[in-house]
C-alpha atoms as a PDB file:
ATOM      1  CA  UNK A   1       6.096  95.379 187.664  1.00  0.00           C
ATOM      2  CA  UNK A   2       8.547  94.438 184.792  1.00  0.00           C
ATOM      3  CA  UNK A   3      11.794  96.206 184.610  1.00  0.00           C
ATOM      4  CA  UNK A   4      12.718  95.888 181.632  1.00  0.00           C
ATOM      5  CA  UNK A   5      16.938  95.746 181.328  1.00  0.00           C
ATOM      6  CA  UNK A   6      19.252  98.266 179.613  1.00  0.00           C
ATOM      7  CA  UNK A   7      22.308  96.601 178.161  1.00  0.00           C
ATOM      8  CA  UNK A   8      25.319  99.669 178.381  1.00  0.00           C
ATOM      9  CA  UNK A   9      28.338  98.231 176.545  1.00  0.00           C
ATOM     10  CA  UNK A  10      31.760  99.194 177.725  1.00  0.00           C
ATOM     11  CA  UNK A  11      32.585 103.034 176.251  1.00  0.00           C
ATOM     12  CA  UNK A  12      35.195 101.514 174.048  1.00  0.00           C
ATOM     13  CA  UNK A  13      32.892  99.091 172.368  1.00  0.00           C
ATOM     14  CA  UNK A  14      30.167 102.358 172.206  1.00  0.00           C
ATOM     15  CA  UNK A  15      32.666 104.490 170.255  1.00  0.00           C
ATOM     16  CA  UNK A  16      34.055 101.840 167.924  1.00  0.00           C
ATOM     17  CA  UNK A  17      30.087 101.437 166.849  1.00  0.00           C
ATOM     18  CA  UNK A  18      29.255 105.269 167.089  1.00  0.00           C
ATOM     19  CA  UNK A  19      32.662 105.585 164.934  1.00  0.00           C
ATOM     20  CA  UNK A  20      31.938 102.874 162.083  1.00  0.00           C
ATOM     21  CA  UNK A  21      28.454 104.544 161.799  1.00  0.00           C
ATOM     22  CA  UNK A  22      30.142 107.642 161.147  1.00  0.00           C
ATOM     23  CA  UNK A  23      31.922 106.377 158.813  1.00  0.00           C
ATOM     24  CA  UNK A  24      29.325 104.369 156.922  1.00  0.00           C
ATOM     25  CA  UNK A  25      27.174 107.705 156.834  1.00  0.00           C
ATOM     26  CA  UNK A  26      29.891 109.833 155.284  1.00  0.00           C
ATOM     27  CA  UNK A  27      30.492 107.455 152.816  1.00  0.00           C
ATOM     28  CA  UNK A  28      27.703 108.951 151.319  1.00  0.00           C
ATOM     29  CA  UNK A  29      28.200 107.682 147.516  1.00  0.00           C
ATOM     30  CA  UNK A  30      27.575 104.137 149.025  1.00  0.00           C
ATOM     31  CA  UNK A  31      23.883 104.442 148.990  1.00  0.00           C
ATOM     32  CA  UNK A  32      24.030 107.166 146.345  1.00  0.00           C
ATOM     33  CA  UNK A  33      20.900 107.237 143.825  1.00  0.00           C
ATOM     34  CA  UNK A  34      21.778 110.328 142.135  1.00  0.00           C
ATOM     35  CA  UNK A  35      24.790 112.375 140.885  1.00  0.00           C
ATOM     36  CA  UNK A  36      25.965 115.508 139.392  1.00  0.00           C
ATOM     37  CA  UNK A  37      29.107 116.511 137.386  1.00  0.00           C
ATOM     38  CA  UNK A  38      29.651 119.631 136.345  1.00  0.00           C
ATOM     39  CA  UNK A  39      31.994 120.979 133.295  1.00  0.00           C
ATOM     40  CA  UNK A  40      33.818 123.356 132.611  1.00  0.00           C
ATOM     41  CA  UNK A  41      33.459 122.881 128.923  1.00  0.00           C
ATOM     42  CA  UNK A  42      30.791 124.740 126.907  1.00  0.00           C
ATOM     43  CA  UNK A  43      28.798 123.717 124.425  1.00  0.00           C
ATOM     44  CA  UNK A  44      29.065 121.421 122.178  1.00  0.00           C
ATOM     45  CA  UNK A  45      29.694 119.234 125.243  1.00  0.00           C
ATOM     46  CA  UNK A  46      27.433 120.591 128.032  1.00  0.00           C
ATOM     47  CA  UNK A  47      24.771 122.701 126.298  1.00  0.00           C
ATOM     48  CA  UNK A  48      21.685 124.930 128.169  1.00  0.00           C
ATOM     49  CA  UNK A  49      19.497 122.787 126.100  1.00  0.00           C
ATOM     50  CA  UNK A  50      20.934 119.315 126.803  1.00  0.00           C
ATOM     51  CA  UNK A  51      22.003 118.631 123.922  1.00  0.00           C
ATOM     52  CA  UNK A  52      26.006 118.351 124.297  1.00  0.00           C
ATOM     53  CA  UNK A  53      28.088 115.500 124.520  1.00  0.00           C
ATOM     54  CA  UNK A  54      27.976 115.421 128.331  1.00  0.00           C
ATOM     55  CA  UNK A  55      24.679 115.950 128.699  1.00  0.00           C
ATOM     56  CA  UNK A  56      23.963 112.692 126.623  1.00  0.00           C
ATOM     57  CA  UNK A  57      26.620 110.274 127.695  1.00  0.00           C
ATOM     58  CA  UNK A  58      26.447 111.028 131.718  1.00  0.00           C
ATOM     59  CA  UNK A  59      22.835 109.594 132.059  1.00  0.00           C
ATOM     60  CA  UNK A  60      23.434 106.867 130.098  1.00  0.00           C
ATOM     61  CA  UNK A  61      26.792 106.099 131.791  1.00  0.00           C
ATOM     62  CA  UNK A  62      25.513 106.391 135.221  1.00  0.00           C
ATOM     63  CA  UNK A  63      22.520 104.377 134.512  1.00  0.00           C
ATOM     64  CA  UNK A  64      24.517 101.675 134.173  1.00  0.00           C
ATOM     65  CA  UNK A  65      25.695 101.269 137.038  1.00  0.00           C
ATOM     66  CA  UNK A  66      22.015 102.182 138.867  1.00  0.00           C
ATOM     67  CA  UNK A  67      22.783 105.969 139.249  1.00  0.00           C
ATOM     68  CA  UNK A  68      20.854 109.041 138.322  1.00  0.00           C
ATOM     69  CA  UNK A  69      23.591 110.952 136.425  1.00  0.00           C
ATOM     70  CA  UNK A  70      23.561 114.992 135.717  1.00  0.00           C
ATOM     71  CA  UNK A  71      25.895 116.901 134.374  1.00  0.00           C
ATOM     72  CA  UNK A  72      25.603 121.113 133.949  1.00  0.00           C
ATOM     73  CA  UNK A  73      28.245 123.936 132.942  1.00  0.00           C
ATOM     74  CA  UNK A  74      30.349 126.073 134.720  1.00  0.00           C
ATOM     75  CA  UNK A  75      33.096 128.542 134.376  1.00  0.00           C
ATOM     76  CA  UNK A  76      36.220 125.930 134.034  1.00  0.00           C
ATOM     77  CA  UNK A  77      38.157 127.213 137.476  1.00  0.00           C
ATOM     78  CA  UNK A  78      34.620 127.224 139.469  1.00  0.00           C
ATOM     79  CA  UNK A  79      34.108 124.042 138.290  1.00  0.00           C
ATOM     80  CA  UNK A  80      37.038 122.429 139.195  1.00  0.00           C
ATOM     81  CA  UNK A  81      37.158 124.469 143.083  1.00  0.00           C
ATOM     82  CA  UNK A  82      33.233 123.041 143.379  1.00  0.00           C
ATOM     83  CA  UNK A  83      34.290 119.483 142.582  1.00  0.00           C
ATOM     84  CA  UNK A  84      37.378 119.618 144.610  1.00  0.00           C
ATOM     85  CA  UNK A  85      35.330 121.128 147.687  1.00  0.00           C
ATOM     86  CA  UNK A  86      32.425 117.905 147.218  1.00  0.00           C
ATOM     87  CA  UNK A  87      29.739 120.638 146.241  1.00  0.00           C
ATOM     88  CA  UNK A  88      28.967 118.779 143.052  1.00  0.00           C
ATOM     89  CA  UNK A  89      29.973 115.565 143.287  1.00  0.00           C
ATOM     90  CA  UNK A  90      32.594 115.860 140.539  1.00  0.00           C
ATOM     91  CA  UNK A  91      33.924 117.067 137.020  1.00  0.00           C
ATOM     92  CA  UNK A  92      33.915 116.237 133.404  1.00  0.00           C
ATOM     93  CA  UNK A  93      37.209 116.234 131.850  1.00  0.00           C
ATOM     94  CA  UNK A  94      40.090 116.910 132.498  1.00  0.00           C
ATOM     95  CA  UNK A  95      43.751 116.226 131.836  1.00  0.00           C
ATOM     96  CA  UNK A  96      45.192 113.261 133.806  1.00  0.00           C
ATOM     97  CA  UNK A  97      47.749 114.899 136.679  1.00  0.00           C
ATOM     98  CA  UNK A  98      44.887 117.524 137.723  1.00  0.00           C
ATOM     99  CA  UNK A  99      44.994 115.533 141.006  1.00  0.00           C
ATOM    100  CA  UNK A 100      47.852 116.850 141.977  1.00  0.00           C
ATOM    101  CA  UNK A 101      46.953 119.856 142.291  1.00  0.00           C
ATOM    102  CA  UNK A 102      43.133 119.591 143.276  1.00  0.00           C
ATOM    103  CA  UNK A 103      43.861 116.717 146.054  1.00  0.00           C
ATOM    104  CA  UNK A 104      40.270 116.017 146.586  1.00  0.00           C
ATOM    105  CA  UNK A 105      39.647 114.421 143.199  1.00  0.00           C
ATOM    106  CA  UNK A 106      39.825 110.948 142.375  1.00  0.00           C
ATOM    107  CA  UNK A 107      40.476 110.156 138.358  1.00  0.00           C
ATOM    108  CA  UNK A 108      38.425 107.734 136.579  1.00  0.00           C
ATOM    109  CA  UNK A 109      41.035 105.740 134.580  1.00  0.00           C
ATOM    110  CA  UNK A 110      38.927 105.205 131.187  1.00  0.00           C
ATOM    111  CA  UNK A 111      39.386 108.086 129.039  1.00  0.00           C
ATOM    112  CA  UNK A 112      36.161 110.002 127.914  1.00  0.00           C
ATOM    113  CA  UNK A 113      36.905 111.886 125.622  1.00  0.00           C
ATOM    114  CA  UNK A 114      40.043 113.369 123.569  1.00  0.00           C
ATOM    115  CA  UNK A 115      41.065 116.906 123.152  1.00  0.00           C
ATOM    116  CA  UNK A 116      42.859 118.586 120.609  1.00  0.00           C
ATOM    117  CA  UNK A 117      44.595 121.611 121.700  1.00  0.00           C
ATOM    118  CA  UNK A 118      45.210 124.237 118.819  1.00  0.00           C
ATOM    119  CA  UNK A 119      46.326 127.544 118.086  1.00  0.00           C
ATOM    120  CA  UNK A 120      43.825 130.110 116.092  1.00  0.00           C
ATOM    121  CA  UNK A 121      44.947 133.326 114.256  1.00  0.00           C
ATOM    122  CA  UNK A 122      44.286 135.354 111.567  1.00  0.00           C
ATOM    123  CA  UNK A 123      48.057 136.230 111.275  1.00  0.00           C
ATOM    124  CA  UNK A 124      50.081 134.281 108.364  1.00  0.00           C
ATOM    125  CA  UNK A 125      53.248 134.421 109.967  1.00  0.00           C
ATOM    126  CA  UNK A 126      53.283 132.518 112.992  1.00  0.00           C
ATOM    127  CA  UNK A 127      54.280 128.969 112.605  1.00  0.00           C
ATOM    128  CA  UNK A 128      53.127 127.165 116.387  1.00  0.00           C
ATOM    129  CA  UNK A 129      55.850 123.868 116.607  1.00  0.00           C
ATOM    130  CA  UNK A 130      55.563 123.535 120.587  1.00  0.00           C
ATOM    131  CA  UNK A 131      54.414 125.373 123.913  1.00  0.00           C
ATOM    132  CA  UNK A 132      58.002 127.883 123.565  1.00  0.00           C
ATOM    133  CA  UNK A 133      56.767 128.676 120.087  1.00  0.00           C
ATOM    134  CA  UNK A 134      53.698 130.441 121.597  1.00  0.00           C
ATOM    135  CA  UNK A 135      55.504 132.217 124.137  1.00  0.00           C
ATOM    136  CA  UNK A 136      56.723 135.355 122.050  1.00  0.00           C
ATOM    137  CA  UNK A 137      53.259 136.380 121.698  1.00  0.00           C
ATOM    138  CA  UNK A 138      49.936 137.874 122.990  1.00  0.00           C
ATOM    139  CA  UNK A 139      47.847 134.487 123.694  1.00  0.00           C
ATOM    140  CA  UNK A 140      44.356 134.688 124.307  1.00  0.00           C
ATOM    141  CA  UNK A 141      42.937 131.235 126.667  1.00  0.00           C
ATOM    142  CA  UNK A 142      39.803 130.678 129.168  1.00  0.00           C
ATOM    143  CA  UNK A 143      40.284 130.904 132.619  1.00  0.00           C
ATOM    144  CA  UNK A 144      41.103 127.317 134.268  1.00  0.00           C
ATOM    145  CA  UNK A 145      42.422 125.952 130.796  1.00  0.00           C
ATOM    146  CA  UNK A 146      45.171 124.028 133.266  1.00  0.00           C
ATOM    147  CA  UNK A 147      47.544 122.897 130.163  1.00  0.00           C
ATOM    148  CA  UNK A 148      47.388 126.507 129.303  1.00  0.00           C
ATOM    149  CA  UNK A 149      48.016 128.087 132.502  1.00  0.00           C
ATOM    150  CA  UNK A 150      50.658 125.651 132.855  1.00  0.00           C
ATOM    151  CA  UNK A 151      52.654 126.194 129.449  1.00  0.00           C
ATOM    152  CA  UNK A 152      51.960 129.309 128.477  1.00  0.00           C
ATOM    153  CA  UNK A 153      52.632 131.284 132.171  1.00  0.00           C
ATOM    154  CA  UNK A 154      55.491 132.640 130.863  1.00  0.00           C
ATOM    155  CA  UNK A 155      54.592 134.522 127.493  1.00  0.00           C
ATOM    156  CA  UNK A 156      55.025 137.832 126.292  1.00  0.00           C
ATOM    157  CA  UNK A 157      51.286 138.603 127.586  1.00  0.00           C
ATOM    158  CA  UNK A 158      48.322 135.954 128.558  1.00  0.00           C
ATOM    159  CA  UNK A 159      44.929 137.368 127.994  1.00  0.00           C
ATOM    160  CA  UNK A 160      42.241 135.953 130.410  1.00  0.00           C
ATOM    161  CA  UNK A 161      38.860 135.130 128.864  1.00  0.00           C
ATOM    162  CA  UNK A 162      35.679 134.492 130.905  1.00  0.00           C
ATOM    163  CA  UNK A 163      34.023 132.381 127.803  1.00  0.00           C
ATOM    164  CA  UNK A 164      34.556 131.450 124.589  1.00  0.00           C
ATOM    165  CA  UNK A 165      32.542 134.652 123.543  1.00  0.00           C
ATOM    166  CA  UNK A 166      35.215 136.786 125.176  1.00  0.00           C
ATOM    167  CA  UNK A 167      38.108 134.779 123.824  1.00  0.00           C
ATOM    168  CA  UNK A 168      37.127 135.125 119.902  1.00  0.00           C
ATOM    169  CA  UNK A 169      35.877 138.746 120.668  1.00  0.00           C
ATOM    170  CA  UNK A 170      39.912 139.097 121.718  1.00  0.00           C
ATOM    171  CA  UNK A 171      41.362 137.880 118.685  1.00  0.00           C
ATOM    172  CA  UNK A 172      38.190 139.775 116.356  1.00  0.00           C
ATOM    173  CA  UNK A 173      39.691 143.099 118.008  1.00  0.00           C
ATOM    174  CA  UNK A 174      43.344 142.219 117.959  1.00  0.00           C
ATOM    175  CA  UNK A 175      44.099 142.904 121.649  1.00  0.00           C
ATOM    176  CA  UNK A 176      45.259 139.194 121.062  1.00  0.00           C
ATOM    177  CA  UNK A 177      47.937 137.942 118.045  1.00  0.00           C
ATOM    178  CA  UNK A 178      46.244 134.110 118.962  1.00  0.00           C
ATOM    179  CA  UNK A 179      44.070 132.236 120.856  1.00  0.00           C
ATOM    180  CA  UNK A 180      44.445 128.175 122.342  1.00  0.00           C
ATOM    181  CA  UNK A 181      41.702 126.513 122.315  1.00  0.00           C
ATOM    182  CA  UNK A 182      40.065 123.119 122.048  1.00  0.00           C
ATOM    183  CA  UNK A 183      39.066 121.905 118.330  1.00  0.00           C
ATOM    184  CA  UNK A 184      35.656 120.516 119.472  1.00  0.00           C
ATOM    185  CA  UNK A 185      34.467 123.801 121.028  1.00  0.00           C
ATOM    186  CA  UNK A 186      37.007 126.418 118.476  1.00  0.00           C
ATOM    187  CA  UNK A 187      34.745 125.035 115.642  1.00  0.00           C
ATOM    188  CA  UNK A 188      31.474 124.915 117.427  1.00  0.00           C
ATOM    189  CA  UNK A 189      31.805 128.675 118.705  1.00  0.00           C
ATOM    190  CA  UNK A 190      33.244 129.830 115.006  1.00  0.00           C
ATOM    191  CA  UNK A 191      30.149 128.720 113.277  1.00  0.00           C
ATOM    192  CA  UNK A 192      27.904 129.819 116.728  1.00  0.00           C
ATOM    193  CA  UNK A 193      29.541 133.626 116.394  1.00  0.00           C
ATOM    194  CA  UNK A 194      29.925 133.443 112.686  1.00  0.00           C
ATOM    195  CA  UNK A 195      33.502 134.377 112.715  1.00  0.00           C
ATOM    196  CA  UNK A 196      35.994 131.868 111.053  1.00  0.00           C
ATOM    197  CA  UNK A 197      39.700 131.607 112.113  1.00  0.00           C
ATOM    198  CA  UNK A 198      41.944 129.754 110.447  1.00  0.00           C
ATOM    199  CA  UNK A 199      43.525 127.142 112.887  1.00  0.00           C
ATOM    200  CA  UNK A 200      47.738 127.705 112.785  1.00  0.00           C
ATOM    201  CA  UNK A 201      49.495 124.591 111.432  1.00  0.00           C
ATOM    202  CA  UNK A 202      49.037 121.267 113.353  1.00  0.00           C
ATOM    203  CA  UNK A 203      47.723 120.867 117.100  1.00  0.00           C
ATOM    204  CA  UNK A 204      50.356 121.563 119.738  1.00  0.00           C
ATOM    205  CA  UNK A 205      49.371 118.694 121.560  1.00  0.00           C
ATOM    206  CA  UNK A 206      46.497 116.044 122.219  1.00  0.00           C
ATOM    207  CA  UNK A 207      45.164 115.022 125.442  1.00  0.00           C
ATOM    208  CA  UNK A 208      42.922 112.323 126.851  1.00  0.00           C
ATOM    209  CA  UNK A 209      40.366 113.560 128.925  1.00  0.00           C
ATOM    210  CA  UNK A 210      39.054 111.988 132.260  1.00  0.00           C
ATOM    211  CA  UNK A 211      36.373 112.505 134.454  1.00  0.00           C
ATOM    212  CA  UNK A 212      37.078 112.789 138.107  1.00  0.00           C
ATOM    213  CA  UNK A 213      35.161 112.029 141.223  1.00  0.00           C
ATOM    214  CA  UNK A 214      35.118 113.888 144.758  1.00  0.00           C
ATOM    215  CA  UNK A 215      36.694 111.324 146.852  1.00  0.00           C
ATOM    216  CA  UNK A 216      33.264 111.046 148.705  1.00  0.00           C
ATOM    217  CA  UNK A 217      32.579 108.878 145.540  1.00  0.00           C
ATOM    218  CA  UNK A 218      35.661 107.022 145.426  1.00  0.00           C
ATOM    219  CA  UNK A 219      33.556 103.233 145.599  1.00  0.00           C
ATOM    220  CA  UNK A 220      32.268 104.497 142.169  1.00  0.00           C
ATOM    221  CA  UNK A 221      35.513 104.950 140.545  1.00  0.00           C
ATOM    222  CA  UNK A 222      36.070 101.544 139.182  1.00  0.00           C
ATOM    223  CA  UNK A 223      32.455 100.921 138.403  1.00  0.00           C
ATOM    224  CA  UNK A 224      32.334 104.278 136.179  1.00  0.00           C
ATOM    225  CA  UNK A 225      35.311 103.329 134.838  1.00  0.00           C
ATOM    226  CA  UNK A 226      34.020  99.771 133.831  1.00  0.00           C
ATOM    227  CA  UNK A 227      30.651 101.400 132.228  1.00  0.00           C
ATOM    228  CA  UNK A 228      32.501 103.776 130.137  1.00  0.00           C
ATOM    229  CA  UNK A 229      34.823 100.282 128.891  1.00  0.00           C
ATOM    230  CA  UNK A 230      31.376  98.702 128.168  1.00  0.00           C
ATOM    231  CA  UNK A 231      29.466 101.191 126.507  1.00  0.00           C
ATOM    232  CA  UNK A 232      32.677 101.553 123.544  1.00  0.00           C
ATOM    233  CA  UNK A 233      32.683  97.962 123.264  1.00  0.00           C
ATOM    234  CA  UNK A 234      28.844  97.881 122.696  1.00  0.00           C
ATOM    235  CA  UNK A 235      28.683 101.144 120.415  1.00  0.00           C
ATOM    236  CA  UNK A 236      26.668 103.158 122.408  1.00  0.00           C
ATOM    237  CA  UNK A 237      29.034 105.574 122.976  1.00  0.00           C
ATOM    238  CA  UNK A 238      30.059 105.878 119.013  1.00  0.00           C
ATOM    239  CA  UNK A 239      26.347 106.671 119.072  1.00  0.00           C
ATOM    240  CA  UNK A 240      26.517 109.379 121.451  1.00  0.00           C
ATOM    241  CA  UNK A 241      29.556 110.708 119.798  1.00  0.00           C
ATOM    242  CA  UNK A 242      28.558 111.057 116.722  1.00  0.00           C
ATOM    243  CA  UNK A 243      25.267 112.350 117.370  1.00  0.00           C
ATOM    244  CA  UNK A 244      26.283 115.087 119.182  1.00  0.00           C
ATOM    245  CA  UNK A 245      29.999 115.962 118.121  1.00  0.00           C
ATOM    246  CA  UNK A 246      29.543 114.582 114.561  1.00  0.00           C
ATOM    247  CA  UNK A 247      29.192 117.322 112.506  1.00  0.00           C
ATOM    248  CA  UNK A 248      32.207 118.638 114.114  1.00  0.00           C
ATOM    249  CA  UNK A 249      34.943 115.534 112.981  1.00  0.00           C
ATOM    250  CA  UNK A 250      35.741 116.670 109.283  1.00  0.00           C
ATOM    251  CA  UNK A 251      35.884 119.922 110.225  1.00  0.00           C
END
């Protein structure tokens, strides 16, 4: 009768193999074939019926680099916990810095997209010239707005909205003197509710906008970042801007 022989390796030769597998298994992103960002920015950027910004450019970014991309909407504080805690695999955009605070997430350093952040009131007499400006009165912001949260902790009162519903319903029934917003989404959700606001002076401030990965997906980093380069030098993303957030520009 054959015996066949069993080759044991030393235990310190076992565990260095059992602890690179480990490692090559948690790296899950390596053999990654789909992903999913989520937002914490409504429409016009990730929309219920696909049609926002987001929901155009992630597919078309992440295909690029041989990725199923997917991107959905929620509330801007859950989305940022969810990304930070590797339940979706990360978030679409942000301010650069958010890092520091969310120590999980990795930023993508290509900018996606810009935001302008601006003051909206029906009252005449305020005159917005930086974040102190705002201070002396009732603001109105979404929950998870970090710039806001940031700058604004210390005014007279900060009103909490869920959505951008509850933020403009705020200011329609003056339990706020302003609301900070976003000029993408301010002018979307105006013409959505019907209910114009003039915006007050010029923007306090605008931001580029990243999009950052759980650091499960750090090996994608520079290849997202790379994609995004590509697809403004080719004009595909123009494209996608403009059909989506067009309309919106001269506004």
């Amino acid at each position: 009768m054959n015996v066949s022989k069993i080759l044991i390796l030393p235990i310190g030769i076992q565990v260095l193999i059992l602890s690179g597998l480990l490692s090559l298994f948690q790296s899950s992103s390596l053999f990654a074939t789909e992903i999913h960002l989520n937002s914490g920015a409504k429409n016009p950027f990730a929309a219920t019926d696909g049609s926002g910004f987001y929901d155009k450019l992630v597919p078309v970014l992440f295909e690029r680099i041989g990725i199923k991309g997917t991107v959905s909407w929620l509330p801007s504080e859950r989305a940022l916990l969810n990304a930070n805690k590797g339940i979706d695999d990360g978030n679409i955009a942000r301010i650069k810095g958010i890092e520091k605070k969310y120590t999980n997430l990795i930023r993508v350093p290509e900018q996606v997209v810009d935001f302008t952040f601006m003051g909206y009131s029906h009252r005449k007499d305020i005159t917005l010239t930086n974040w102190d400006s705002i201070k002396k009165y009732r603001v109105g912001i979404i929950r998870g707005w970090k710039i806001y949260e940031k700058n604004l902790k210390d005014s007279k009162a900060l009103l909490i909205a869920r959505s951008p519903e509850q933020l403009f319903s705020m200011l329609k029934h003056e339990r706020v003197d302003l609301v900070m917003y976003d000029r993408w989404q301010a002018q979307y959700w105006m013409k959505k509710l019907s209910y114009q606001v003039p915006a007050l002076d010029k923007p306090i401030v605008s931001k580029n906008m990243f999009i950052y990965m759980h650091k499960k997906n750090k090996n994608l980093v520079p290849k997202i970042a790379d994609a995004i380069r590509a697809m403004k030098k080719d004009g595909s993303y123009q494209k996608i801007l403009d059909s989506t957030l067009g309309s919106l520009q001269s506004q």
